[in-house]
N, C-alpha and C. Protein backbone atom coordinates (compact mmCIF):
# COMPACT_ATOMS: atom_id res chain seq x y z
N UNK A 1 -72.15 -76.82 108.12
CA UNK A 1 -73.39 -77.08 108.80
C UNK A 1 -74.43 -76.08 108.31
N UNK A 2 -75.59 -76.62 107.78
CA UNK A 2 -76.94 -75.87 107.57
C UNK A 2 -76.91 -74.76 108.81
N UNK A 3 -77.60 -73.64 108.50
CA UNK A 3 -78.25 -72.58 109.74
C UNK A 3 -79.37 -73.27 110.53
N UNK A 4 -80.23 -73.70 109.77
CA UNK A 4 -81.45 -74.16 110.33
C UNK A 4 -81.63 -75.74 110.84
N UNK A 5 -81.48 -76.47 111.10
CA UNK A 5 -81.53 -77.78 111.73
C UNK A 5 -83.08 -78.16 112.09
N UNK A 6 -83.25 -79.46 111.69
CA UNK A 6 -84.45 -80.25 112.29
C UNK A 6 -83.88 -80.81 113.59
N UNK A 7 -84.91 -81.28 114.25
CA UNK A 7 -84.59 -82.50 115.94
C UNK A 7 -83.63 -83.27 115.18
N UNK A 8 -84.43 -84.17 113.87
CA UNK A 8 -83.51 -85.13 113.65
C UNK A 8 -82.47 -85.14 113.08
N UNK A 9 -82.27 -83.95 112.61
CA UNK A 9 -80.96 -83.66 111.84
C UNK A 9 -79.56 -83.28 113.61
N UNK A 10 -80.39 -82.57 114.43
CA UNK A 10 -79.40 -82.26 115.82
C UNK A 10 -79.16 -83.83 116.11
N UNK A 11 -79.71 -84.39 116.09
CA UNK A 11 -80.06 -85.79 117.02
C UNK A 11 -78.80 -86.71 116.39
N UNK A 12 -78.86 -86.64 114.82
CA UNK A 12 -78.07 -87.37 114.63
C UNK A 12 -76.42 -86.89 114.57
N UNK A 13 -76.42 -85.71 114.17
CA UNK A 13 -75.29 -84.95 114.37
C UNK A 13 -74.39 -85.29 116.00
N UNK A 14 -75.51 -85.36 116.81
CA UNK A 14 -74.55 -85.67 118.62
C UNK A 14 -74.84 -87.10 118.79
N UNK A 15 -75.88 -87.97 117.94
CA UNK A 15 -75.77 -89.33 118.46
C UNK A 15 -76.62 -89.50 119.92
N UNK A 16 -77.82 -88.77 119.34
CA UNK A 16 -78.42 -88.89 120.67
C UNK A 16 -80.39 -89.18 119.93
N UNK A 17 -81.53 -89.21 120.41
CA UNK A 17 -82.61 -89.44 119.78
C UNK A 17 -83.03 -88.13 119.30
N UNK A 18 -84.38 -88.16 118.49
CA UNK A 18 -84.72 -87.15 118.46
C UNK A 18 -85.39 -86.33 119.70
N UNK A 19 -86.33 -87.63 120.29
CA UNK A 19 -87.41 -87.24 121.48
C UNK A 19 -86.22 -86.57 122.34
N UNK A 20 -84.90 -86.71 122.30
CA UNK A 20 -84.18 -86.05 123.72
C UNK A 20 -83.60 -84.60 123.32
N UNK A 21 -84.04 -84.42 121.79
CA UNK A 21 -83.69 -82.91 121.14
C UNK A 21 -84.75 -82.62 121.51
N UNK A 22 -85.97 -83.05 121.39
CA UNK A 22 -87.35 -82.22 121.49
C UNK A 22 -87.60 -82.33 123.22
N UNK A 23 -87.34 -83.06 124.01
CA UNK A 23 -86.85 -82.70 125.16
C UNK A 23 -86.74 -80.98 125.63
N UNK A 24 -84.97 -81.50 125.69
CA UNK A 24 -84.21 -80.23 125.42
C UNK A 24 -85.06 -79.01 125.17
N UNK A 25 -85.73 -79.22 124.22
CA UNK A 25 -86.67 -77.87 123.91
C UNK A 25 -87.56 -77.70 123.99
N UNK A 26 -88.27 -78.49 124.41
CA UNK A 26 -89.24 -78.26 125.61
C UNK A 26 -88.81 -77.80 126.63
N UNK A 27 -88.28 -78.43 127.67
CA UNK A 27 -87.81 -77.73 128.41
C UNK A 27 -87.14 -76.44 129.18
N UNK A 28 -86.80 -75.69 127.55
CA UNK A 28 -85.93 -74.75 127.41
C UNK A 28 -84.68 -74.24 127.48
N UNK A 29 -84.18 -75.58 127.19
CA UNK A 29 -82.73 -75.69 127.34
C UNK A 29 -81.66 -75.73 126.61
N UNK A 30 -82.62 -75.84 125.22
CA UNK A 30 -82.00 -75.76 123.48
C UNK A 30 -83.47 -74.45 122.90
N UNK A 31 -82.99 -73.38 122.59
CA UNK A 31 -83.48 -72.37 121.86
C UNK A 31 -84.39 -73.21 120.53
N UNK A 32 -85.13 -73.23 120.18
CA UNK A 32 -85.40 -73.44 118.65
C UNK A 32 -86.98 -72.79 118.57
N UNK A 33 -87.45 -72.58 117.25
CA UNK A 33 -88.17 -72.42 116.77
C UNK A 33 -89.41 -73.11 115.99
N UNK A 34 -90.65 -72.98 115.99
CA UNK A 34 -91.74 -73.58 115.44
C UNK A 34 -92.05 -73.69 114.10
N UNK A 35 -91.81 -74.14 113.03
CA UNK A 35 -92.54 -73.93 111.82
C UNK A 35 -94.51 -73.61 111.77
N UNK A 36 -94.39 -73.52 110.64
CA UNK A 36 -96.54 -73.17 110.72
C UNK A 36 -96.50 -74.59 110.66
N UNK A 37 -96.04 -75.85 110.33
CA UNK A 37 -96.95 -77.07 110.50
C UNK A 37 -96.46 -77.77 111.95
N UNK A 38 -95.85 -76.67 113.02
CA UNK A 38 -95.33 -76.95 114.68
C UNK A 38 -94.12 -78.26 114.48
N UNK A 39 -93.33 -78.11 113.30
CA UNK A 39 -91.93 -78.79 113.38
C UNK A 39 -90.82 -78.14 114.21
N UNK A 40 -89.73 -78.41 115.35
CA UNK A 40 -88.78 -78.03 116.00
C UNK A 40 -88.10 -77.54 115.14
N UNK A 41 -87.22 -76.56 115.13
CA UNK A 41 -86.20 -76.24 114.36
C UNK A 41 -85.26 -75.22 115.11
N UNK A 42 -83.83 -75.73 114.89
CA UNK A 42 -82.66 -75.46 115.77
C UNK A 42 -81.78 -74.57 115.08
N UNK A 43 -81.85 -72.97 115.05
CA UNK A 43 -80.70 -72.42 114.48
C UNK A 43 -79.06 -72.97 115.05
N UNK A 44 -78.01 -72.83 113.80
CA UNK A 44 -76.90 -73.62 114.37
C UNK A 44 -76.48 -72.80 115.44
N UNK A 45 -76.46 -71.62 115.58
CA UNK A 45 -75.65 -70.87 116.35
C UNK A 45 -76.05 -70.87 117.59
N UNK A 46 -77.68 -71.11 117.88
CA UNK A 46 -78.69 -71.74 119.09
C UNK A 46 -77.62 -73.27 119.68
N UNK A 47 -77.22 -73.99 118.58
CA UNK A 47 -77.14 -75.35 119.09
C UNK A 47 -75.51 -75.29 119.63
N UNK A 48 -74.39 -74.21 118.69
CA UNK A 48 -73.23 -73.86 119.33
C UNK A 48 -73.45 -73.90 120.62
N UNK A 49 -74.03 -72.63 121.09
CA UNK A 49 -74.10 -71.92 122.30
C UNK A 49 -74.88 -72.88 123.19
N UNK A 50 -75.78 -74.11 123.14
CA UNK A 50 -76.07 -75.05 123.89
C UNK A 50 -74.87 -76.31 124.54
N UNK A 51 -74.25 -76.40 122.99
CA UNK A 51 -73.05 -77.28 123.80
C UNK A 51 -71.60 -76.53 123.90
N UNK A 52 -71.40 -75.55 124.14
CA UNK A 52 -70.83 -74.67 124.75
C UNK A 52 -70.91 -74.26 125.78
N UNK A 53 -71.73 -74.09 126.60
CA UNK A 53 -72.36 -73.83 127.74
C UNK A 53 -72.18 -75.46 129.04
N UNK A 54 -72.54 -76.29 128.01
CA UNK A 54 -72.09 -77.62 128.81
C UNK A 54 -70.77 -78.12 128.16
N UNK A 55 -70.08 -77.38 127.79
CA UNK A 55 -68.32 -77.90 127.60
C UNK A 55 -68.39 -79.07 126.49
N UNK A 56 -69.49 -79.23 125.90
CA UNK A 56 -69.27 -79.99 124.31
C UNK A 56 -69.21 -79.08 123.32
N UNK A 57 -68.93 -79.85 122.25
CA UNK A 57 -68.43 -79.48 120.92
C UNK A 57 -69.31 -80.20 120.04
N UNK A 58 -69.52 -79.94 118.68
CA UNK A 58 -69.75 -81.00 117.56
C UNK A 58 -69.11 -81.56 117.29
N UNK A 59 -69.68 -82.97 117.33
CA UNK A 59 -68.27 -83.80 116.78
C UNK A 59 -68.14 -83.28 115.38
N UNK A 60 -66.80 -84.27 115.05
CA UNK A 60 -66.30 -83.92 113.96
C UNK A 60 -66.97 -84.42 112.62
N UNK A 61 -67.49 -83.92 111.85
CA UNK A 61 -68.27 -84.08 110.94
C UNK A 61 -67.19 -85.18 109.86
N UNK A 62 -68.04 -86.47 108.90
CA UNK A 62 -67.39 -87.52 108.35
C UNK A 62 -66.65 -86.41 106.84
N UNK A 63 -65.99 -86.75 106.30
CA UNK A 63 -65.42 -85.90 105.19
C UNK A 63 -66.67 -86.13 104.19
N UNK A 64 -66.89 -85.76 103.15
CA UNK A 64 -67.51 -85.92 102.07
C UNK A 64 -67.29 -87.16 101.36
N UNK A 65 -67.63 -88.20 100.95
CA UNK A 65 -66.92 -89.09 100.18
C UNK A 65 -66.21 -88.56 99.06
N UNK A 66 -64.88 -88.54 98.58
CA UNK A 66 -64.50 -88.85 97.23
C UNK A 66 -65.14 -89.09 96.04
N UNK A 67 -65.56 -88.55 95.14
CA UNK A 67 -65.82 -89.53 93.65
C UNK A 67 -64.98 -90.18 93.35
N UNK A 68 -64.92 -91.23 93.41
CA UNK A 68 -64.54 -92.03 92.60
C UNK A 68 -64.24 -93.17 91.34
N UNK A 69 -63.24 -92.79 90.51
CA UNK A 69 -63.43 -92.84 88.82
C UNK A 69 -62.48 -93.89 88.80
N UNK A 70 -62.61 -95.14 87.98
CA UNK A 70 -61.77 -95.68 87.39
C UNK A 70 -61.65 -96.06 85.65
N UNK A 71 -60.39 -95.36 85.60
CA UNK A 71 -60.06 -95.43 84.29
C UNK A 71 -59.70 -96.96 83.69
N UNK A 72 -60.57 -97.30 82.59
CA UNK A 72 -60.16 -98.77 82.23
C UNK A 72 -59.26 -99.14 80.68
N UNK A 73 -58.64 -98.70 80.63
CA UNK A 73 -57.45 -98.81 79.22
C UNK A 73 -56.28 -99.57 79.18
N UNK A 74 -56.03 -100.36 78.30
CA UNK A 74 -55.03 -101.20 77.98
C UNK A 74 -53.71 -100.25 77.13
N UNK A 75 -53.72 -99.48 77.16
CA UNK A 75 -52.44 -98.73 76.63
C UNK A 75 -51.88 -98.23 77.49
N UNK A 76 -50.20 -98.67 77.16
CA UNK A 76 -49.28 -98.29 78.55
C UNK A 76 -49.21 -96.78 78.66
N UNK A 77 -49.89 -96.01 77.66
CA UNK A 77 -49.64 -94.86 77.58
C UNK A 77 -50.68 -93.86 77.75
N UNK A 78 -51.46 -94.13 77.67
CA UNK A 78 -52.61 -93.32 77.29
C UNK A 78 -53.77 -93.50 78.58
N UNK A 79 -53.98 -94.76 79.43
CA UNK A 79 -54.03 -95.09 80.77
C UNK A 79 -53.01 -94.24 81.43
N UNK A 80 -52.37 -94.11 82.12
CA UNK A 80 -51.54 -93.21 83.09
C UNK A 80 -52.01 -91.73 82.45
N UNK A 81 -51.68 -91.07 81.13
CA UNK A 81 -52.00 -89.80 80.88
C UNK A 81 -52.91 -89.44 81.41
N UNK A 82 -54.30 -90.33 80.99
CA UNK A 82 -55.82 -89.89 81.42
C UNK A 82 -55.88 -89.73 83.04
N UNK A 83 -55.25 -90.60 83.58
CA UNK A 83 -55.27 -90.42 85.33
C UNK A 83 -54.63 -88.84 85.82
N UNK A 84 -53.05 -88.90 85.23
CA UNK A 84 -52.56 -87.20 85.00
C UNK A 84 -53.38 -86.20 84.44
N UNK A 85 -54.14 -86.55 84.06
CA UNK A 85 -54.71 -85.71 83.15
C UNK A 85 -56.14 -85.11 84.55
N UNK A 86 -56.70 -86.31 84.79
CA UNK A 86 -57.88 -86.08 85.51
C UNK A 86 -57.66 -85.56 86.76
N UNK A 87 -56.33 -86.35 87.47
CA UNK A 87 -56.52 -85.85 88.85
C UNK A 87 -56.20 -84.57 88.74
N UNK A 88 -55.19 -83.82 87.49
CA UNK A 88 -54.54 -82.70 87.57
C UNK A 88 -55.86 -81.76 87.58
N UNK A 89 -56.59 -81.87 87.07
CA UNK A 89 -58.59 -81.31 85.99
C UNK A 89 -58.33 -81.01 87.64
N UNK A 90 -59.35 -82.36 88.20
CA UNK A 90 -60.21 -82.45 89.58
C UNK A 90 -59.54 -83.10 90.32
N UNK A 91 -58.41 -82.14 90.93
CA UNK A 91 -57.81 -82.99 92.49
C UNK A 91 -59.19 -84.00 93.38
N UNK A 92 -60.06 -83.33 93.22
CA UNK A 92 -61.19 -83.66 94.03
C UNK A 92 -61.82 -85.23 93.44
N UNK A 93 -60.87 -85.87 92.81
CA UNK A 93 -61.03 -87.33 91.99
C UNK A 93 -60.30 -88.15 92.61
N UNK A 94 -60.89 -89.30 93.12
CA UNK A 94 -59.84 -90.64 93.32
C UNK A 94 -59.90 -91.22 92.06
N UNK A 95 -58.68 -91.49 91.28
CA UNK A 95 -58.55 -91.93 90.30
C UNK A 95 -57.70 -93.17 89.76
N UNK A 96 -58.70 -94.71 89.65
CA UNK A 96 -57.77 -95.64 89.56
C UNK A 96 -57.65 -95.99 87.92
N UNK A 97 -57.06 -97.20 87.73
CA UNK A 97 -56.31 -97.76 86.37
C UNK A 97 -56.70 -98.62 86.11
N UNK A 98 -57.09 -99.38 85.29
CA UNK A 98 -56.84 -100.75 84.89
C UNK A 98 -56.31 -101.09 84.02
N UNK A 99 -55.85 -102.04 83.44
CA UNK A 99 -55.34 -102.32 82.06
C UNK A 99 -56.10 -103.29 81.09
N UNK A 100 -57.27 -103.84 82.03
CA UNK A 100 -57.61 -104.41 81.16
C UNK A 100 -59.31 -105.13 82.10
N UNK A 101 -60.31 -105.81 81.21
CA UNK A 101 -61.71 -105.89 81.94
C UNK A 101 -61.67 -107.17 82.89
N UNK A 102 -60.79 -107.89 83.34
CA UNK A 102 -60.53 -108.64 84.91
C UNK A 102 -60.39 -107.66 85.59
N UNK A 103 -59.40 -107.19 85.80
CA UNK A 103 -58.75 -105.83 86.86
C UNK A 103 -60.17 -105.09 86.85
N UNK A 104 -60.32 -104.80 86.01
CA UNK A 104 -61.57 -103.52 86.06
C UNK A 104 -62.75 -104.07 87.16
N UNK A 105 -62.94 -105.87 87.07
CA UNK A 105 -64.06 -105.93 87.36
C UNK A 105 -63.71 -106.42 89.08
N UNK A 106 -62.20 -106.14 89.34
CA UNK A 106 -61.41 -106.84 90.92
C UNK A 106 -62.02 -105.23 91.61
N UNK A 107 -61.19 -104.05 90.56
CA UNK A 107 -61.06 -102.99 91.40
C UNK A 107 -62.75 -102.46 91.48
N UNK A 108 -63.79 -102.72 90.96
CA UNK A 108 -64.84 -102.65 90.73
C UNK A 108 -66.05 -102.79 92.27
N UNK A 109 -65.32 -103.93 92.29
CA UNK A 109 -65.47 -104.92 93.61
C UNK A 109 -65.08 -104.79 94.47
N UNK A 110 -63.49 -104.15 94.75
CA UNK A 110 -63.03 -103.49 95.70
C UNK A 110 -63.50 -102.15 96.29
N UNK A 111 -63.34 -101.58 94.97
CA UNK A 111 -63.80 -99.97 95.42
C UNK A 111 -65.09 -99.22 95.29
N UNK A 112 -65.84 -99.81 94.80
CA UNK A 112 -66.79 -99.30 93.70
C UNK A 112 -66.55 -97.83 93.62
N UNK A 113 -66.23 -97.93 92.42
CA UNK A 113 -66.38 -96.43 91.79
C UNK A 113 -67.36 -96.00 91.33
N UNK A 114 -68.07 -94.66 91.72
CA UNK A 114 -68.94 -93.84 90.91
C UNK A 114 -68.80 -93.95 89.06
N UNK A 115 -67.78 -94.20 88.48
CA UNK A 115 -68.09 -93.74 86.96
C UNK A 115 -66.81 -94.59 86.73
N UNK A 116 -67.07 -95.26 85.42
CA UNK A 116 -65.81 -96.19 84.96
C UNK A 116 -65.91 -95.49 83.50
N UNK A 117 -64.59 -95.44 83.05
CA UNK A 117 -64.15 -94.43 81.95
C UNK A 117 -63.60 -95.60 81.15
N UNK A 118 -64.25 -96.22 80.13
CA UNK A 118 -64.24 -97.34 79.92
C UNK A 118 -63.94 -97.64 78.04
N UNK A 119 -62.59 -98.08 78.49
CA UNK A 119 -62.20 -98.43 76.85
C UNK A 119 -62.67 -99.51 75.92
N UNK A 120 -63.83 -99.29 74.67
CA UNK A 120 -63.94 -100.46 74.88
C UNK A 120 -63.31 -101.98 74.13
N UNK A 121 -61.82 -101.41 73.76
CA UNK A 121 -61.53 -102.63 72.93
C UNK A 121 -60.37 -102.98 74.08
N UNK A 122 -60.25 -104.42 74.91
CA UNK A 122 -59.43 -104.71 75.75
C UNK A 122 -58.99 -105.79 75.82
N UNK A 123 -57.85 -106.86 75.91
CA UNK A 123 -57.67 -107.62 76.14
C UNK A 123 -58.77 -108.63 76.91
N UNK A 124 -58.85 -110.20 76.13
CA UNK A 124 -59.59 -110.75 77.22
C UNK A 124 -61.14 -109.98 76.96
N UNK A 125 -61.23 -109.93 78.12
CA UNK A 125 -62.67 -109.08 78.37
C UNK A 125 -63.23 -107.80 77.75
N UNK A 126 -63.51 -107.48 76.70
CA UNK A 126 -63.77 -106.25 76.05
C UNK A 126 -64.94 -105.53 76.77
N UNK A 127 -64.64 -104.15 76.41
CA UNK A 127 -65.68 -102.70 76.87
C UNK A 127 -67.43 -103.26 77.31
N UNK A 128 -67.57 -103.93 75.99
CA UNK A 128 -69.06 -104.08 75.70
C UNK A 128 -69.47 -104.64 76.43
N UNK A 129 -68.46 -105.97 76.71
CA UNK A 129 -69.31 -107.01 77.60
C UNK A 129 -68.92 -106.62 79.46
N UNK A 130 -67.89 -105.67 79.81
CA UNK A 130 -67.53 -105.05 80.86
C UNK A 130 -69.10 -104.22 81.32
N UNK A 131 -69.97 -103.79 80.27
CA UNK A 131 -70.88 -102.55 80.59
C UNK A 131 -71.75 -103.36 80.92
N UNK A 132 -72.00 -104.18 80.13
CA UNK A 132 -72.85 -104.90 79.82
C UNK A 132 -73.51 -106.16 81.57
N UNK A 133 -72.38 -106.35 81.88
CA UNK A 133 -72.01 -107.17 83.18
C UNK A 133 -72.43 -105.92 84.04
N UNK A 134 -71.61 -104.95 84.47
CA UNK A 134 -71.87 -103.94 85.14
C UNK A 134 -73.35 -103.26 85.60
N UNK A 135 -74.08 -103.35 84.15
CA UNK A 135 -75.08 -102.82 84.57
C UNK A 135 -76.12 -103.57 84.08
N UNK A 136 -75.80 -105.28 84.53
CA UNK A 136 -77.12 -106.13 84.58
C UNK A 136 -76.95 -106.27 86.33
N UNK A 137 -75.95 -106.12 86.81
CA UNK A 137 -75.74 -106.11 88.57
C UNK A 137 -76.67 -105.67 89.33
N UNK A 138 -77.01 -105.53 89.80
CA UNK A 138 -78.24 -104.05 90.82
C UNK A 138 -76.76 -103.81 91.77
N UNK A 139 -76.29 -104.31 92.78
CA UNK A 139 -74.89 -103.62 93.23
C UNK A 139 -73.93 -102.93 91.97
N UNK A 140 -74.40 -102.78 91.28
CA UNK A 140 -72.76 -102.01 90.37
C UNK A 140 -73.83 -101.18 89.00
N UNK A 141 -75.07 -101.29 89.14
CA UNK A 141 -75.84 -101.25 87.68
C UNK A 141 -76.28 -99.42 87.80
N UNK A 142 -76.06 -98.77 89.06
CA UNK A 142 -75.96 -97.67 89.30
C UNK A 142 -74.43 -96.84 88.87
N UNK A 143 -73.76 -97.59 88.26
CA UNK A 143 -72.06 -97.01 88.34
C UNK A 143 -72.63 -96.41 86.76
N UNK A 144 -72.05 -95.00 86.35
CA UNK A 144 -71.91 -94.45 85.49
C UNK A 144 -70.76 -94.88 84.91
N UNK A 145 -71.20 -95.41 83.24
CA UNK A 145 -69.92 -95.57 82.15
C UNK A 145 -69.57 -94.72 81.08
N UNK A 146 -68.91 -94.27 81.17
CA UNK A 146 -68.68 -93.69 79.65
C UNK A 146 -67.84 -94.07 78.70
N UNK A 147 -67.82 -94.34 78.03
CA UNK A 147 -67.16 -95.30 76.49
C UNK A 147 -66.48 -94.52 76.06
N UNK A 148 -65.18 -94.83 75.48
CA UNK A 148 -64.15 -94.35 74.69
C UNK A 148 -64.06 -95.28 73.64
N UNK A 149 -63.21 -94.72 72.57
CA UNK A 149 -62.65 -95.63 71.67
C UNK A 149 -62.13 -95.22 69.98
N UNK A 150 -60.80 -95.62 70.05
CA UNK A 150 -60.89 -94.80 68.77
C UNK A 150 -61.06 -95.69 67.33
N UNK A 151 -62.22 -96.34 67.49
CA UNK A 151 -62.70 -96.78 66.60
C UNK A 151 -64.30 -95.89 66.81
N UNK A 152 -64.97 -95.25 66.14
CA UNK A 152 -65.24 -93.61 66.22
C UNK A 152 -66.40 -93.95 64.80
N UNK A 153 -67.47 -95.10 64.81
CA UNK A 153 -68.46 -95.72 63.83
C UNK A 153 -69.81 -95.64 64.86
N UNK A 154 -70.58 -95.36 63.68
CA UNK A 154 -72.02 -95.79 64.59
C UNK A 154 -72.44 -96.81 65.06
N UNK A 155 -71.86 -98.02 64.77
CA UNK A 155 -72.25 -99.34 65.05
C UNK A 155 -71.74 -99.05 66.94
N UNK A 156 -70.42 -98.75 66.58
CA UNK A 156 -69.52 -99.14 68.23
C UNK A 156 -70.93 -97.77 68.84
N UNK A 157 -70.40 -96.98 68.64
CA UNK A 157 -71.16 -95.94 69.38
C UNK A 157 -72.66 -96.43 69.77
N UNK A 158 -73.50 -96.89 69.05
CA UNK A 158 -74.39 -97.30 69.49
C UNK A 158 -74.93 -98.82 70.30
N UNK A 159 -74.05 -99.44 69.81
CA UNK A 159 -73.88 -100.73 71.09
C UNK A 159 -73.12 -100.58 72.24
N UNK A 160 -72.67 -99.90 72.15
CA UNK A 160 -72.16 -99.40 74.09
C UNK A 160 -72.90 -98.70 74.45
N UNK A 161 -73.63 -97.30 73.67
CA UNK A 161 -74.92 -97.33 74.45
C UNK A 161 -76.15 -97.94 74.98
N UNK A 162 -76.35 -98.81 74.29
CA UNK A 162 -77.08 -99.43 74.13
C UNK A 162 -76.81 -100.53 75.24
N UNK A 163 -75.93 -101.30 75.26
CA UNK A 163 -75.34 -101.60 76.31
C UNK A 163 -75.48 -100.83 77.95
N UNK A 164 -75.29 -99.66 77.95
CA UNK A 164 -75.58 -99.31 78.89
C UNK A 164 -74.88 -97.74 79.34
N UNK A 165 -73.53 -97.62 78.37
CA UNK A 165 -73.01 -96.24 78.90
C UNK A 165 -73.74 -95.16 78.63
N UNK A 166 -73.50 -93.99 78.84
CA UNK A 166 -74.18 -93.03 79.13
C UNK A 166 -73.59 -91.81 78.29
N UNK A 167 -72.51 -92.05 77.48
CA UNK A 167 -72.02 -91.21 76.67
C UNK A 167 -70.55 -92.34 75.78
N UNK A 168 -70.04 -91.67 74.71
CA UNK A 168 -69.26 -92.53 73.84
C UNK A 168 -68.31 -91.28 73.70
N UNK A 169 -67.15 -91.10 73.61
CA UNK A 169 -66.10 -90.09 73.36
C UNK A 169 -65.00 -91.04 72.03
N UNK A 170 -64.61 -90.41 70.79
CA UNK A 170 -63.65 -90.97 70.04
C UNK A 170 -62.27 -90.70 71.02
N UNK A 171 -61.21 -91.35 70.39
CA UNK A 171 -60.35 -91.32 71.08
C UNK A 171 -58.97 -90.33 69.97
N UNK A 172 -58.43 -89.73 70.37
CA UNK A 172 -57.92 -89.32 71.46
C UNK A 172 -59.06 -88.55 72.27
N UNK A 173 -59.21 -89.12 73.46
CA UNK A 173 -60.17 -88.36 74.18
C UNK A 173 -60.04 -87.10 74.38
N UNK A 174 -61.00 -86.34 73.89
CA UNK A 174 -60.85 -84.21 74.26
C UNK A 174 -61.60 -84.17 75.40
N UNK A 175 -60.25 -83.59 76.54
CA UNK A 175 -60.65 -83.92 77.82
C UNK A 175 -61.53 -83.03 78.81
N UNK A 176 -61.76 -81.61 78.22
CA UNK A 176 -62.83 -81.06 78.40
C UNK A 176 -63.86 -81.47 78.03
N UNK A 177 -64.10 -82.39 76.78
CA UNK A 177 -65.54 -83.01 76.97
C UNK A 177 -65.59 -84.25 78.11
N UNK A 178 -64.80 -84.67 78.11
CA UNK A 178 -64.37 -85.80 79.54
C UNK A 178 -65.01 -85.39 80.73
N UNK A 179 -64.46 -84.15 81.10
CA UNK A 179 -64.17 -83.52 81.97
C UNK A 179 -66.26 -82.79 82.57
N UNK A 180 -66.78 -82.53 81.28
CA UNK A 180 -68.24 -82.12 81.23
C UNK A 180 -69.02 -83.69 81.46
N UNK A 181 -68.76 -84.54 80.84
CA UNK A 181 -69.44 -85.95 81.29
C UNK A 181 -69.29 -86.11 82.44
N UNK A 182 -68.13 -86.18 82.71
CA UNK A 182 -68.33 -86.77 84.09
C UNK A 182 -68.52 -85.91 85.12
N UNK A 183 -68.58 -84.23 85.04
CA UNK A 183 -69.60 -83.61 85.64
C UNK A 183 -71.44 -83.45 86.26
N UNK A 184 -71.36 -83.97 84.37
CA UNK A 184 -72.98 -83.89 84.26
C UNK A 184 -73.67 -85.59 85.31
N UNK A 185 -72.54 -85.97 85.32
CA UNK A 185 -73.34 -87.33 86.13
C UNK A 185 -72.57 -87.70 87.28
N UNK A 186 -71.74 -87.07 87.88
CA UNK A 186 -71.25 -86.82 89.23
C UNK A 186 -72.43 -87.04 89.83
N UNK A 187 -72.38 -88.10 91.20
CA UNK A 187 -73.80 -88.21 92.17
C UNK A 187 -73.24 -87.18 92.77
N UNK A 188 -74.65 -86.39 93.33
CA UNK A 188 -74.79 -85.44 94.72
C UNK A 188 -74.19 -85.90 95.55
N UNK A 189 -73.01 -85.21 96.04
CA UNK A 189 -72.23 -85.65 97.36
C UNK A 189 -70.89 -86.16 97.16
N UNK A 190 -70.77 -86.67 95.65
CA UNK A 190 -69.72 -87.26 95.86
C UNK A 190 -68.67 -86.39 94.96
């Protein structure tokens, strides 16, 4: 929890309005303070000691969401590594599989993942046209891709960007650069 709190930041935290935080303090019954443009503001330790005093608590705050990554590779081998590989990096990863661009586009739909780690030569449905789908969507056209492949030419490299990913890695993927991509475009929060 922040030190400093707005009304509406208390308000929503207990599930109550703002006008009944600014209430409260009016009244003098929640401590807070004035900014120079006369905004309420609630130190936390003010708002402890308010519902403490009346035998509440804060509720329990929601967890953070997960990032969540799905890995999309058709190799029985090299799919599972990258998942070992990632969750071992960033426990702090939900990390799914696919084997191939149907699955990719079920679990896609199911889960939406923040960032698809995206192979692009696949059975069926290939990389290009996976990105390509993905981020003509407005629901899914926000998902970060990054392209693999160890076909490692300017042509591929530049039509998956172009397409839409946001970085191209040769393959065998070097997973500290992996590991920096999908840092650098991690959303806030997740």
């Amino acid at each position: 929890m922040k030190n400093v709190l707005s009304t509406t930041q208390v308000a929503t935290m207990l599930g109550v309005s703002s006008q009944t935080i600014a209430n409260w303090i009016d009244q003098g019954q929640l401590r807070a303070a004035r900014t120079p443009g006369g905004h309420r503001r609630v130190e936390a330790a003010d708002l402890e000691e308010f519902l403490a005093a009346r035998g509440m608590r804060l509720p329990e705050s929601e967890p953070e969401r997960q990032h969540t990554l799905l890995v999309v590779e058709d190799d029985p081998q090299v799919g599972p590594w990258l998942v070992l590989q990632l969750t071992t990096a960033r426990p702090d990863l939900h990390v799914l599989l696919a084997q191939d661009g149907f699955r990719a586009g079920e679990l896609v739909a199911l889960q939406r993942p923040d960032t698809v780690l995206l192979d692009i030569y696949l059975p069926g449905l290939d990389g290009f046209e996976v990105c390509r789908r993905l981020k003509s969507r407005p629901e899914t056209s926000g998902i970060t891709v990054i392209a693999m492949s160890a076909n490692d030419t300017p042509d591929v490299r530049d039509t998956i960007l172009e397409a839409g990913a946001i970085a191209f890695l040769p393959k065998p993927v070097n997973l500290s650069r992996l590991l920096c991509a999908i840092a650098e475009h991690q959303p806030v929060g997740a």
